[in-house]
Protein backbone atom coordinates (compact mmCIF):
# COMPACT_ATOMS: atom_id res chain seq x y z
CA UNK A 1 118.70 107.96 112.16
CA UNK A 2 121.77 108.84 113.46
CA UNK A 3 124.48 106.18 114.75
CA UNK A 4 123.93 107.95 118.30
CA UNK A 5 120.13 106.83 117.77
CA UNK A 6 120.88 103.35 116.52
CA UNK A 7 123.18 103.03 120.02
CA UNK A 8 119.89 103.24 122.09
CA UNK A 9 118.34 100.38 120.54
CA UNK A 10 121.14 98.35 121.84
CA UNK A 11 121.03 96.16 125.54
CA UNK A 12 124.11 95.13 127.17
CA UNK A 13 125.09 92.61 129.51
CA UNK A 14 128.30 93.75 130.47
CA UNK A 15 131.30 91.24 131.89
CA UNK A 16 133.14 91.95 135.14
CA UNK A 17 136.22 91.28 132.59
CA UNK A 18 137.49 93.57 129.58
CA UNK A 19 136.91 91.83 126.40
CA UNK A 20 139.38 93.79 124.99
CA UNK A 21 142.46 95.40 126.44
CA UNK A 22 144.29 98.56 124.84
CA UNK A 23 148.33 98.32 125.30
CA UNK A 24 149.25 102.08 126.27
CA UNK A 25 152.65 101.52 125.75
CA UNK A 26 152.19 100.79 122.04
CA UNK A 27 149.38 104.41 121.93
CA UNK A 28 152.61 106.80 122.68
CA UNK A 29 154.26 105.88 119.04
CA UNK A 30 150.88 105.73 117.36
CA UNK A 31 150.77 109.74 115.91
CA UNK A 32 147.03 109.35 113.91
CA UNK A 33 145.37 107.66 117.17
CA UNK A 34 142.51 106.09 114.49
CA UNK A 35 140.25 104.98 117.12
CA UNK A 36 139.65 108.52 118.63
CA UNK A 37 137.97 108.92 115.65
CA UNK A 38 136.69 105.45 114.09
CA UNK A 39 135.34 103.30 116.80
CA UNK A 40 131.22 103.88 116.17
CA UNK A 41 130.08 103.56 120.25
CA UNK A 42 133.29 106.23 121.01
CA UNK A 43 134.78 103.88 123.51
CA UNK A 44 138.43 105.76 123.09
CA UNK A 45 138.69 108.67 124.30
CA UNK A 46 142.04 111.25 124.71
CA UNK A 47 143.13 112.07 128.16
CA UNK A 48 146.24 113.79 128.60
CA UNK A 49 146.94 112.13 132.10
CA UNK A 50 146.76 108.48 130.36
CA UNK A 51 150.06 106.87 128.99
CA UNK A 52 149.78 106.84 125.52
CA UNK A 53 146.92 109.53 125.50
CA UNK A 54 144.12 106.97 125.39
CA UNK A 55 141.43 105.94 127.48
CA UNK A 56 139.61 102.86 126.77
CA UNK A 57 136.04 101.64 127.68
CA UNK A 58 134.84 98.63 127.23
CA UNK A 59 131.77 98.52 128.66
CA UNK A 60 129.74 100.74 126.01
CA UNK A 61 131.13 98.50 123.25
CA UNK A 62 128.87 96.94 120.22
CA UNK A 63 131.62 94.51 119.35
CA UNK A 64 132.24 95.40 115.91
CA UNK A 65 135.25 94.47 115.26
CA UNK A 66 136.14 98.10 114.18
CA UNK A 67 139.28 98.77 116.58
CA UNK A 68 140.64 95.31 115.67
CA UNK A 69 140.41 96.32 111.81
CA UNK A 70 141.89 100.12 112.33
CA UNK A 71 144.56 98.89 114.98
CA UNK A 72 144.88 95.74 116.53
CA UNK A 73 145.67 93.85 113.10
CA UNK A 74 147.84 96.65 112.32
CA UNK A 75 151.56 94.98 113.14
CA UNK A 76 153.09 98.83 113.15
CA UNK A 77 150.45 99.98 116.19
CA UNK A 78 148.83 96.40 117.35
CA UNK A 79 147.67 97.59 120.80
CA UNK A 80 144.34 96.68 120.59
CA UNK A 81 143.62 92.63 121.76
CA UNK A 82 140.35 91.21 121.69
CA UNK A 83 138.80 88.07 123.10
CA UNK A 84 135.39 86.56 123.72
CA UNK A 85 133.38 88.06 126.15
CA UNK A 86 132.18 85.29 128.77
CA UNK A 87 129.10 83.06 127.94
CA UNK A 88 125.86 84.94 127.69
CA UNK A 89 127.40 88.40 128.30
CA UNK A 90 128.25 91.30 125.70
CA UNK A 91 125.88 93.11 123.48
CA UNK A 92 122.20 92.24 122.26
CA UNK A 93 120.66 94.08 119.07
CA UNK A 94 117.15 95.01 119.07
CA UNK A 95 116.51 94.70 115.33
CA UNK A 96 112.58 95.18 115.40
């Protein structure tokens, strides 16, 4: 089963608000740009026409934590900020 396939089993109840929040400004020094390549429901994405070259969805996220491992406890790129998603929204894994 591929990662893709494990995605589908997944049920969101997405927030009006971000849960997390990507600083641009912070994406234009960053020359590896990890979470094009790390974040497991491919929320970043590179757009040319973005500041900083990345685009950022939250909406698709599992809330793994991944981004905030790879970048947003990294002091050198930090541009990643995460907070709880309001009560009863954010993702729900079907584990059966």
């Amino acid at each position: 089963m591929s990662v893709q396939d494990d995605l589908e089993t997944v049920n969101w109840d997405v927030s009006e608000e971000a849960h997390i929040t990507v600083d641009n400004d912070r994406c234009v020094t960053c020359e590896d740009k990890p979470c094009l390549h790390l974040c497991p429901a491919q929320c970043f994405d590179y757009q040319e026409d973005q500041k900083g070259g990345i685009y950022f969805a939250y909406e698709p996220c599992i809330e793994c934590g991944a981004c905030m491992v790879f970048c947003g406890n990294d002091p050198e790129k930090g541009a990643v900020s995460w907070s709880k998603t309001e009560g009863g929204k954010g993702v729900e894994f079907d584990f059966g």
